[in-house]
Protein backbone atom coordinates (compact mmCIF):
# COMPACT_ATOMS: atom_id res chain seq x y z
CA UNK A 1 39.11 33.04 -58.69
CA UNK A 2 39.09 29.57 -57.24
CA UNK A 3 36.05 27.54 -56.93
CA UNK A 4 36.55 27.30 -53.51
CA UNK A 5 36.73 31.23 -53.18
CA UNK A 6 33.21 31.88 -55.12
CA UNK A 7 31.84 29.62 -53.42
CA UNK A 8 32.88 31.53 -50.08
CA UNK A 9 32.08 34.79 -52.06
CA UNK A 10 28.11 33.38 -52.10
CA UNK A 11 27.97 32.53 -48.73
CA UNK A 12 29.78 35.55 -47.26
CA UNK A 13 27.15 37.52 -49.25
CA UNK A 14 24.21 35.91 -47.13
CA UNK A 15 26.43 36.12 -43.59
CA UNK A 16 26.92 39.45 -44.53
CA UNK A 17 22.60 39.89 -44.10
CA UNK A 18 22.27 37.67 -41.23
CA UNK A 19 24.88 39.42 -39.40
CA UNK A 20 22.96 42.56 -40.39
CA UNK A 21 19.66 41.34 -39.29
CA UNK A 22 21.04 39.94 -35.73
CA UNK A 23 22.44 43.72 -35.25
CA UNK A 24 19.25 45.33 -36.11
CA UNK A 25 17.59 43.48 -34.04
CA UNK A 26 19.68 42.99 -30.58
CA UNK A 27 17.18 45.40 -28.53
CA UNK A 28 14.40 43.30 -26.90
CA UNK A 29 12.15 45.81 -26.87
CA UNK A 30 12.35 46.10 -30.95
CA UNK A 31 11.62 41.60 -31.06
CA UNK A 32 8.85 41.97 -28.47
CA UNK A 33 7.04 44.58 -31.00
CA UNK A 34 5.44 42.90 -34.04
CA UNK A 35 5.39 46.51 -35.63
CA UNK A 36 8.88 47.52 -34.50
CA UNK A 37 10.41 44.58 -35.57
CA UNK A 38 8.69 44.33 -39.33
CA UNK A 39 9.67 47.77 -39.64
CA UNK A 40 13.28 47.41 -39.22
CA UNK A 41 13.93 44.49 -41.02
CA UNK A 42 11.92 45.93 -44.03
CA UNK A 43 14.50 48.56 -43.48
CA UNK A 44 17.43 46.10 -43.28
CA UNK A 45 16.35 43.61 -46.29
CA UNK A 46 15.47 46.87 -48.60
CA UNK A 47 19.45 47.64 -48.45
CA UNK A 48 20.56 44.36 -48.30
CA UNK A 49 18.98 43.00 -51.47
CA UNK A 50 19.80 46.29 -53.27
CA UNK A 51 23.56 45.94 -52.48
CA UNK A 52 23.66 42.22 -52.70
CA UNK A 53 22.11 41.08 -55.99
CA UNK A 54 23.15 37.02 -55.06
CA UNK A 55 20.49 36.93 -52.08
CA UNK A 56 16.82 36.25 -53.41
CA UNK A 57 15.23 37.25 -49.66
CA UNK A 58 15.65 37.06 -46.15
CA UNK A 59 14.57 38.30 -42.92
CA UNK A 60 13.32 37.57 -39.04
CA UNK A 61 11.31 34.32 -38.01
CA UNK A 62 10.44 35.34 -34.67
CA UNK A 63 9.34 32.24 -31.95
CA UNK A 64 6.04 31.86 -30.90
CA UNK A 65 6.70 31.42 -27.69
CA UNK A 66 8.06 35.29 -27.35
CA UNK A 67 5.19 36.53 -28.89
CA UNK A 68 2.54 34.39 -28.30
CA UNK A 69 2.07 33.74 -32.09
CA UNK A 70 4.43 33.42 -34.85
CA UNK A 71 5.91 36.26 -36.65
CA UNK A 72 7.53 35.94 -40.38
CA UNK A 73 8.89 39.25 -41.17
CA UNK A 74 10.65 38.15 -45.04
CA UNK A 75 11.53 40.09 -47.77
CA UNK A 76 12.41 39.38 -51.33
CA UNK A 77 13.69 40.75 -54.70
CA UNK A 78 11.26 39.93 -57.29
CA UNK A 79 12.31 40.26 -61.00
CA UNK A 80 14.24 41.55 -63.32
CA UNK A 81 14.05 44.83 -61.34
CA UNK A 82 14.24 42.99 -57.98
CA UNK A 83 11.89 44.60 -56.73
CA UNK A 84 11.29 44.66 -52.66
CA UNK A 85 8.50 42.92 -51.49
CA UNK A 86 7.15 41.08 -48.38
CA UNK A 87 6.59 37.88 -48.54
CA UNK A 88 2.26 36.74 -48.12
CA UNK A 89 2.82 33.84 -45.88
CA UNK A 90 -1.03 34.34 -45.83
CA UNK A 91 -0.89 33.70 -49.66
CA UNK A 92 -0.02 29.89 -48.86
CA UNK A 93 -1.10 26.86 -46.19
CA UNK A 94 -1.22 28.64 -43.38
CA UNK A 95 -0.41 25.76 -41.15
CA UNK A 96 3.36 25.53 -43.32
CA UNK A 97 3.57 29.11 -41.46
CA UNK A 98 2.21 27.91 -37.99
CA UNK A 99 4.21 24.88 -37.92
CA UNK A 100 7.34 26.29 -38.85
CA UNK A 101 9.57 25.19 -35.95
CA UNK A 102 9.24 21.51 -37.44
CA UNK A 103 11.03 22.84 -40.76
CA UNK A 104 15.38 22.37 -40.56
CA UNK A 105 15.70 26.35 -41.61
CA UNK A 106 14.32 27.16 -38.17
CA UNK A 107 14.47 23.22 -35.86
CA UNK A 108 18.39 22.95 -36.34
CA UNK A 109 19.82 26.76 -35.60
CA UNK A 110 16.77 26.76 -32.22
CA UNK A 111 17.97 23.25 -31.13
CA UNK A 112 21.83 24.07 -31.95
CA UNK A 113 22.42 27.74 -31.64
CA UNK A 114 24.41 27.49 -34.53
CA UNK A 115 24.02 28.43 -38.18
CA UNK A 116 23.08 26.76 -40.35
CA UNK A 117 22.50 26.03 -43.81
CA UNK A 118 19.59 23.82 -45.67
CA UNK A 119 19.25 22.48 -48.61
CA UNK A 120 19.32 22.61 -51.76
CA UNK A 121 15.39 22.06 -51.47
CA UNK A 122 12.37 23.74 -52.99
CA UNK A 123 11.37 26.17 -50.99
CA UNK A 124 7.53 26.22 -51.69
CA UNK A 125 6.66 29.05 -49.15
CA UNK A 126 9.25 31.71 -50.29
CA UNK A 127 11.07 30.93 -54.04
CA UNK A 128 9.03 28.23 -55.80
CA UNK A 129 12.66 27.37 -56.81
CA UNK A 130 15.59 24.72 -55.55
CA UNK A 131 17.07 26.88 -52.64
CA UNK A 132 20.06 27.05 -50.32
CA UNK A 133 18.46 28.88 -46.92
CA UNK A 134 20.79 29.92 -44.31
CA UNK A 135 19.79 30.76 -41.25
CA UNK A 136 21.22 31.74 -37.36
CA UNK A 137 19.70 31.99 -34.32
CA UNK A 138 18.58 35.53 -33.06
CA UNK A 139 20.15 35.35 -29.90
CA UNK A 140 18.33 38.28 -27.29
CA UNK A 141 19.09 39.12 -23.73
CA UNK A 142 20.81 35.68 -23.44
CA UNK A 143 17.24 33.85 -24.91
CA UNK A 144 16.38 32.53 -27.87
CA UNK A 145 14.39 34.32 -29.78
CA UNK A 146 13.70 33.32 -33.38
CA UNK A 147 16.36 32.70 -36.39
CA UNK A 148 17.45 35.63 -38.99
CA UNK A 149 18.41 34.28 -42.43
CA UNK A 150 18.85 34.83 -45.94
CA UNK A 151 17.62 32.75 -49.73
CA UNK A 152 19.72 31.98 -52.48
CA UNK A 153 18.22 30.14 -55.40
CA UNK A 154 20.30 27.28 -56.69
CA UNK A 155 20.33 28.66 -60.33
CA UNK A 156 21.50 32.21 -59.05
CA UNK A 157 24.42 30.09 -56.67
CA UNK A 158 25.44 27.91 -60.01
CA UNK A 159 25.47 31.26 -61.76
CA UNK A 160 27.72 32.62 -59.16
CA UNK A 161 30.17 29.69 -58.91
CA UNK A 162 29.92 28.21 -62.27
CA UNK A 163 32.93 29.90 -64.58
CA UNK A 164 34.80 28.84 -61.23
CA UNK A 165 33.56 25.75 -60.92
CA UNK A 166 34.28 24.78 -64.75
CA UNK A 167 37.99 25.85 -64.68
CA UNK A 168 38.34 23.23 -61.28
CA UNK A 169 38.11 20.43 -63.41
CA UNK A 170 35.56 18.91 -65.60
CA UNK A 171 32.26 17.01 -64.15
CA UNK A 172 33.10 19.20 -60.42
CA UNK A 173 30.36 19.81 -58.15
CA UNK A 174 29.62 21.77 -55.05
CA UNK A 175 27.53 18.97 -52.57
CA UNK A 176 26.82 19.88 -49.00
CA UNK A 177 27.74 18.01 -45.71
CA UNK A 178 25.23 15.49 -46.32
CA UNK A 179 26.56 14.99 -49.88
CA UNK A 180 23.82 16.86 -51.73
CA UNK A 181 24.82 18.47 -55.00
CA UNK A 182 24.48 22.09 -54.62
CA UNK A 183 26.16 22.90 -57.93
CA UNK A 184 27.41 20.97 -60.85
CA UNK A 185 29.07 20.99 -64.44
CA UNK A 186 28.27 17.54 -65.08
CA UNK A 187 25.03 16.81 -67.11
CA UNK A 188 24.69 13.83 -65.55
CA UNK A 189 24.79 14.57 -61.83
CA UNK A 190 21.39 16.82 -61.30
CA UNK A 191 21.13 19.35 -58.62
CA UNK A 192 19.79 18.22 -55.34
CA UNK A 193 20.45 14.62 -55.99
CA UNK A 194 22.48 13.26 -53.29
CA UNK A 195 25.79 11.34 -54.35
CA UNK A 196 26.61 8.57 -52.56
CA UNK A 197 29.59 8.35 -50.21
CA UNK A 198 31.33 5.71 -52.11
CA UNK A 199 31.10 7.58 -55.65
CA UNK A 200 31.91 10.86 -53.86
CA UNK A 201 35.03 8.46 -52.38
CA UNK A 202 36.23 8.96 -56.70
CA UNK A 203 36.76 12.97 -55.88
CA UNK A 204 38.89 15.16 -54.37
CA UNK A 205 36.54 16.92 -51.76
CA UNK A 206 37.87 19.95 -50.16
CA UNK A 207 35.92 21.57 -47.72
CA UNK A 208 34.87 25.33 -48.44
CA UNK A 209 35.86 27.31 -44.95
CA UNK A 210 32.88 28.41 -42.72
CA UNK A 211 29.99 26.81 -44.70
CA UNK A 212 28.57 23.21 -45.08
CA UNK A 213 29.49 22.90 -48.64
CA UNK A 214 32.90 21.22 -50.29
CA UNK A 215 34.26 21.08 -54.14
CA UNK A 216 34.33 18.13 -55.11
CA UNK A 217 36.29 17.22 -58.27
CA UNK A 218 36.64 14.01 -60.53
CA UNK A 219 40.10 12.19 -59.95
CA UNK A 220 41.75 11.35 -63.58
């Protein structure tokens, strides 16, 4: 497999939930309901992360404005046994929670009604860990109503593309649009750092279809 393909294999995997969670979840009626709408993405996210053992969590970030207060409906597979679990927003500042639609993850896809993907960054509400989060807006009866998304932690995504990666071409990396390095074989260029456009100018960058994230390999 090329690098290019397991790196589309990763993010396929969390489309694959998003474009779960947006079915699930086209019936007004179910968004409107704070019980209705836990309920069935519990449902969604239990069979998501059982079948898709690349995606930490994900789930429904409903906006405020539909409910009146916000709604985080996210689920995660914690462990060894990835065990299903919802995440305790309440367990950290709640103001991160209420103040949400500042954060990229849920700004960029309401402002854009596109997907989108951020990071890596440490996501210090859901993994504790360097994260890629990628998330679409929930589109309902023609409104905006919150964004659907899905986690993958960095060291699960380097897992994923690594043997790939390796056979590319030594010292390649995965960065984002921004230039960010969301994967690398080279000891020397850490994860998250961002690469600057004229030493990413010494690759060949090719862009990975449908995503925000190129290969970028060291010319001879």
């Amino acid at each position: 497999m090329s690098a290019i393909d397991a790196v589309r294999q990763v993010v396929g995997e969390a489309d694959a939930v998003i474009a779960r969670l947006r079915a699930a979840l086209a019936d007004p009626a179910i968004v409107l309901d704070p019980a209705a709408a836990v309920a069935v993405v519990e449902r969604v996210m239990s069979a998501e992360l059982a079948a898709r053992p690349v995606v930490f969590g994900g789930g429904l970030v409903v906006a405020p404005e539909r409910l009146g207060q916000p709604l985080m409906a996210w689920w995660q597979a914690i462990g060894a046994a990835r065990d299903v679990r919802r995440l305790d927003a309440g367990a950290t500042d709640g103001g991160y929670v209420r103040s949400y639609e500042d954060l990229e993850w849920y700004r960029v896809p309401a402002d854009s009604g596109e997907p989108h993907m951020t990071g890596p960054y440490v996501d210090l509400l859901c993994t504790d860990q360097a994260t890629l989060t990628f998330t679409a807006p929930l589109m309902v009866d023609g409104a905006f109503a919150g964004v659907v998304g899905a986690d993958v932690t960095v060291p699960t995504f380097e897992r994923a593309v690594g043997a790939a990666l390796r056979s590319a071409g030594e010292g390649a990396l995965v960065v984002t649009a921004e230039g960010r390095v969301a994967a690398s074989t080279d000891s020397s260029v850490l994860v998250q750092r961002r690469v600057r456009d004229e030493v990413l100018a010494r690759y060949d960058v090719e862009h990975v279809p449908g995503s925000r994230l190129s290969v970028a390999v060291p010319r001879p």
